[in-house]
C-alpha atoms as a PDB file:
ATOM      1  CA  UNK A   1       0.000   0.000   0.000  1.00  0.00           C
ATOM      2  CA  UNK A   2       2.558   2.317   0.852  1.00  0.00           C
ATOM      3  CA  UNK A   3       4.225   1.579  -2.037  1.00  0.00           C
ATOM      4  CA  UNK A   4       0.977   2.422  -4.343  1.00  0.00           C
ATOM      5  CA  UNK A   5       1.041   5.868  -2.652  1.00  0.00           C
ATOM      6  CA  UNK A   6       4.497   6.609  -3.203  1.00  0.00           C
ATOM      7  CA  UNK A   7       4.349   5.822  -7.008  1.00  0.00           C
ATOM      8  CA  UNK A   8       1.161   7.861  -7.322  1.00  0.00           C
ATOM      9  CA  UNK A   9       3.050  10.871  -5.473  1.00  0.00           C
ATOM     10  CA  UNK A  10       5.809  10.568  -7.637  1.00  0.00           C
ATOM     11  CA  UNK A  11       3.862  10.088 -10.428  1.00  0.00           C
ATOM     12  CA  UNK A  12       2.166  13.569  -9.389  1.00  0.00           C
ATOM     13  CA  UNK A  13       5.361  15.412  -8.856  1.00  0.00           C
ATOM     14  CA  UNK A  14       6.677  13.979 -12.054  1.00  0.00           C
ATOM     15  CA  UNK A  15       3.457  15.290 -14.082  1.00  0.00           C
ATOM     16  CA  UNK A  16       4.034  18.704 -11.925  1.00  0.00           C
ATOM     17  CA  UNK A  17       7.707  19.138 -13.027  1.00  0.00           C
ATOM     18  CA  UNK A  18       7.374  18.517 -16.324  1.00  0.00           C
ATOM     19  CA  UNK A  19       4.231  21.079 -16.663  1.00  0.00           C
ATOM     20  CA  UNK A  20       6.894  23.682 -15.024  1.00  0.00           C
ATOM     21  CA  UNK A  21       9.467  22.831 -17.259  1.00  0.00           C
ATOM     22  CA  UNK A  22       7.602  23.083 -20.379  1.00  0.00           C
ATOM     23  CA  UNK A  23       6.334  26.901 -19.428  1.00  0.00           C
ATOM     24  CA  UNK A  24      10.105  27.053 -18.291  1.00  0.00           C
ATOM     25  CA  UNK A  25      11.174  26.268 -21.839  1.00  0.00           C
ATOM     26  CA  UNK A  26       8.523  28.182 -23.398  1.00  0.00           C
ATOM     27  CA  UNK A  27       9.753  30.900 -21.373  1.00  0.00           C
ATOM     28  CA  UNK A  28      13.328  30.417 -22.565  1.00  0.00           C
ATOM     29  CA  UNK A  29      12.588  29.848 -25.884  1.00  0.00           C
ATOM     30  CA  UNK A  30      10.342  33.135 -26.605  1.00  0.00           C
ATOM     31  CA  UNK A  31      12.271  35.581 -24.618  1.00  0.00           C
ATOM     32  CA  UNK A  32      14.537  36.655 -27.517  1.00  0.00           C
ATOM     33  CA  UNK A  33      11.451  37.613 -29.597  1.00  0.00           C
ATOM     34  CA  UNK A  34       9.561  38.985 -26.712  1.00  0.00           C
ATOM     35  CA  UNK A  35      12.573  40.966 -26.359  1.00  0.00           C
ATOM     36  CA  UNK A  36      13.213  42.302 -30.048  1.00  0.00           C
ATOM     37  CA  UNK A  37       8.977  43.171 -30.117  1.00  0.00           C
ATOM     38  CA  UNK A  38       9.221  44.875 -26.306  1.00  0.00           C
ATOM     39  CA  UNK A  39      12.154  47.324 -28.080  1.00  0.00           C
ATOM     40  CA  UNK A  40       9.613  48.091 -30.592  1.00  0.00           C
ATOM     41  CA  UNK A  41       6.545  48.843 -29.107  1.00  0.00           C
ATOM     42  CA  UNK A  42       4.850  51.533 -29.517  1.00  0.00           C
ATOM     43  CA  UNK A  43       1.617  52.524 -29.171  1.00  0.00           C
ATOM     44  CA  UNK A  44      -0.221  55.675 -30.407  1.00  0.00           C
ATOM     45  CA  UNK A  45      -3.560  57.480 -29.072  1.00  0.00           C
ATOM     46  CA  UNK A  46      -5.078  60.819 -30.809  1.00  0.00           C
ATOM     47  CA  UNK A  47      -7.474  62.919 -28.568  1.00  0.00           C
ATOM     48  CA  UNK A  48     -11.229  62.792 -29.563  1.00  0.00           C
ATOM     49  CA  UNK A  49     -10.906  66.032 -31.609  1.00  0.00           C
ATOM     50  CA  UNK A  50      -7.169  64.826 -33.556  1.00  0.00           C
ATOM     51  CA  UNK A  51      -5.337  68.244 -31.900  1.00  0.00           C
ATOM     52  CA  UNK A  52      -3.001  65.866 -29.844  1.00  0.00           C
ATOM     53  CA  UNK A  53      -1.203  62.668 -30.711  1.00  0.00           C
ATOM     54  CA  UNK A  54       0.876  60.599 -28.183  1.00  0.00           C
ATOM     55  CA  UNK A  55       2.904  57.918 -29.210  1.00  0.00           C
ATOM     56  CA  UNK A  56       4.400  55.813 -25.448  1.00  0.00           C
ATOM     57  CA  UNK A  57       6.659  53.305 -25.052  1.00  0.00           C
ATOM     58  CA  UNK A  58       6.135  49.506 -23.980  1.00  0.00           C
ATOM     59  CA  UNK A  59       6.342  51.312 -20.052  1.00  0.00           C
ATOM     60  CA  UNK A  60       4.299  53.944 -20.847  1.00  0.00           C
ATOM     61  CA  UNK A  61       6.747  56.462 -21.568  1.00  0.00           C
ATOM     62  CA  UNK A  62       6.211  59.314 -23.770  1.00  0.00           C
ATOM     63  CA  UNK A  63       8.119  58.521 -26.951  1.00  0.00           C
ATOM     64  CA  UNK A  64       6.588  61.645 -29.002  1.00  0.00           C
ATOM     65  CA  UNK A  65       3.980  64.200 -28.674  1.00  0.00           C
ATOM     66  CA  UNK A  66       2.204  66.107 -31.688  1.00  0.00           C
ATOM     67  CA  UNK A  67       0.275  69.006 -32.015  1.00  0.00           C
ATOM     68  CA  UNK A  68      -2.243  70.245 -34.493  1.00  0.00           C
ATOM     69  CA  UNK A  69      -2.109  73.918 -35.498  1.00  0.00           C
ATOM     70  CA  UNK A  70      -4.933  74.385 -34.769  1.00  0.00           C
ATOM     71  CA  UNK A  71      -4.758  73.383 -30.855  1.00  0.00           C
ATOM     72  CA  UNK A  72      -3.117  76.572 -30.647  1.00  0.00           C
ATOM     73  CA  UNK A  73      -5.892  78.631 -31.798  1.00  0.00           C
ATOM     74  CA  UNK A  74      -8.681  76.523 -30.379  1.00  0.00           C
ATOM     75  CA  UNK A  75      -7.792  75.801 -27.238  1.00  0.00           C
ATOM     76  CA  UNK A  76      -6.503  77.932 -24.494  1.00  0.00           C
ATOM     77  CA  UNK A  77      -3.328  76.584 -22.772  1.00  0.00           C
ATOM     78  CA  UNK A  78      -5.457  75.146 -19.520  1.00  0.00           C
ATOM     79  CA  UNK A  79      -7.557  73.411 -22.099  1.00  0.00           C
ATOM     80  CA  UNK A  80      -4.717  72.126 -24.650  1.00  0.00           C
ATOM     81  CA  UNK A  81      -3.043  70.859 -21.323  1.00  0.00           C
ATOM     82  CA  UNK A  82      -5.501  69.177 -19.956  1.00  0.00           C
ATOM     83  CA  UNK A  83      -5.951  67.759 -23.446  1.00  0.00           C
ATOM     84  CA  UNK A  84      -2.348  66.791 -23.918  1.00  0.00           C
ATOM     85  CA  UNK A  85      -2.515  64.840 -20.199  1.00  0.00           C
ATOM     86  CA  UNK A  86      -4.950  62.922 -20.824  1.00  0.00           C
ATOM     87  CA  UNK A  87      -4.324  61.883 -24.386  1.00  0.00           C
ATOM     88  CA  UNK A  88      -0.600  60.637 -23.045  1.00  0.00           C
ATOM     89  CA  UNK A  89      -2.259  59.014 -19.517  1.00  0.00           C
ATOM     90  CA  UNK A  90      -4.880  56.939 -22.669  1.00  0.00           C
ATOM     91  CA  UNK A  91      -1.700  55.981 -24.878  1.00  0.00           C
ATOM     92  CA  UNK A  92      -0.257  54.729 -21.383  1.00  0.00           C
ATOM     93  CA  UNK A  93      -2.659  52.381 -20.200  1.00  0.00           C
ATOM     94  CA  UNK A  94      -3.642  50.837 -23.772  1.00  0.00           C
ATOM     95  CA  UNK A  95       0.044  50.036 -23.587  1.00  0.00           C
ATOM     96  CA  UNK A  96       0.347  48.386 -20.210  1.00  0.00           C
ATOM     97  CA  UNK A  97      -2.931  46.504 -21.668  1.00  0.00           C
ATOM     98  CA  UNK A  98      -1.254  45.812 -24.741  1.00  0.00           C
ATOM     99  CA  UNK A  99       2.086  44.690 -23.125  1.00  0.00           C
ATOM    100  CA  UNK A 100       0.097  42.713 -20.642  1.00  0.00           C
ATOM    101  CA  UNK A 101      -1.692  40.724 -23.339  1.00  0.00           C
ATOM    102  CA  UNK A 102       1.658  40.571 -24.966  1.00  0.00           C
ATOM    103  CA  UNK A 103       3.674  39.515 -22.234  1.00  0.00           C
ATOM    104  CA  UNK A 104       0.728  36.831 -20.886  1.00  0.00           C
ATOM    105  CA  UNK A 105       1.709  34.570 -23.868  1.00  0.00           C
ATOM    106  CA  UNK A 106       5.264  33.817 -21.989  1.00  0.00           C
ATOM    107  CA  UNK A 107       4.504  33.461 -18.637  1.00  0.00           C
ATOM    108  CA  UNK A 108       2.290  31.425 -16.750  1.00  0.00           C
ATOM    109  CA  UNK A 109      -1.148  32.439 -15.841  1.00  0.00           C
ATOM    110  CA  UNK A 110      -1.378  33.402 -12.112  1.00  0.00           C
ATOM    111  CA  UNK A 111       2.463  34.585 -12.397  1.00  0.00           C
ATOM    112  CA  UNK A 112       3.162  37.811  -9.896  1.00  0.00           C
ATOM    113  CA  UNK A 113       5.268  38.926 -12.551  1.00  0.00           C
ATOM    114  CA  UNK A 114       1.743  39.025 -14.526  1.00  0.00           C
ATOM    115  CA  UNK A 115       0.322  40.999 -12.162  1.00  0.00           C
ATOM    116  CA  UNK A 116       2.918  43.192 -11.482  1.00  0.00           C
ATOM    117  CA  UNK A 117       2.773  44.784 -14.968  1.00  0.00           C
ATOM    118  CA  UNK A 118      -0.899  44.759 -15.011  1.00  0.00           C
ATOM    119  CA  UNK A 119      -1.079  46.501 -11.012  1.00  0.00           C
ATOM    120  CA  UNK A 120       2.553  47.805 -10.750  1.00  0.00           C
ATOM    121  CA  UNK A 121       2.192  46.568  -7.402  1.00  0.00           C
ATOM    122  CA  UNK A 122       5.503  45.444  -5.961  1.00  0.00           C
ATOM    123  CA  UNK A 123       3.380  42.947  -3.541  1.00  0.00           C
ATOM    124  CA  UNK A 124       2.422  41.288  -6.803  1.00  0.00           C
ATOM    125  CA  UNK A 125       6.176  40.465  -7.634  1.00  0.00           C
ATOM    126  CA  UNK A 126       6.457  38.914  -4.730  1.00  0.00           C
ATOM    127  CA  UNK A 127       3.622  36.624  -4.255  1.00  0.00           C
END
């Protein structure tokens, strides 16, 4: 009997070890490309009137930033900034979604790294 239950728990942590090993290779074997298409991300958003177009980064940052003309003479500067914020914070979280949904393809489901990019919460990392 004890015997039985020794195979079956090997035969468990066997199954276990190779599920881990083939999102390890997976892993390993994707994170060149994931790589080379992280480095060229980008990700554009225009404001609902096309006066402002932000282009971020794969983190969000602000990679360019153009203005219509006409923003000038339409919008007072309060306005055209409030404009220009918000168009850049949009461009930044479709990209964190985007990278996300990228990124998810690599890594396990459930992963804290996962989460981390998706909360930026450093407790995520960790779990």
């Amino acid at each position: 009997m004890a015997q039985t239950a020794d195979r079956d728990a090997n035969q468990a942590l066997r199954a276990r070890f190779d599920e881990v090993y083939g999102q390890y290779q997976r892993i390993r074997d994707g994170l060149d490309d994931l790589q080379e298409q992280l480095a060229a991300f980008t990700l554009t958003a225009r404001s609902d009137d096309g006066m402002v177009t932000a282009t971020v980064g794969p983190r969000g940052q602000l990679v360019d930033l153009r203005l219509d003309r006409r923003a000038y003479r339409d919008h007072e500067p309060d306005q055209l900034a409030v404009k220009i914020t918000t168009t850049v914070r949009r461009a930044s979280e479709e990209a964190s979604t985007a990278v996300h949904e990228l990124v998810s393809g690599y890594l396990p489901p459930g992963s804290g790294a996962l989460d981390y990019l998706k909360d930026g919460r450093f407790g995520s990392l960790l779990r």
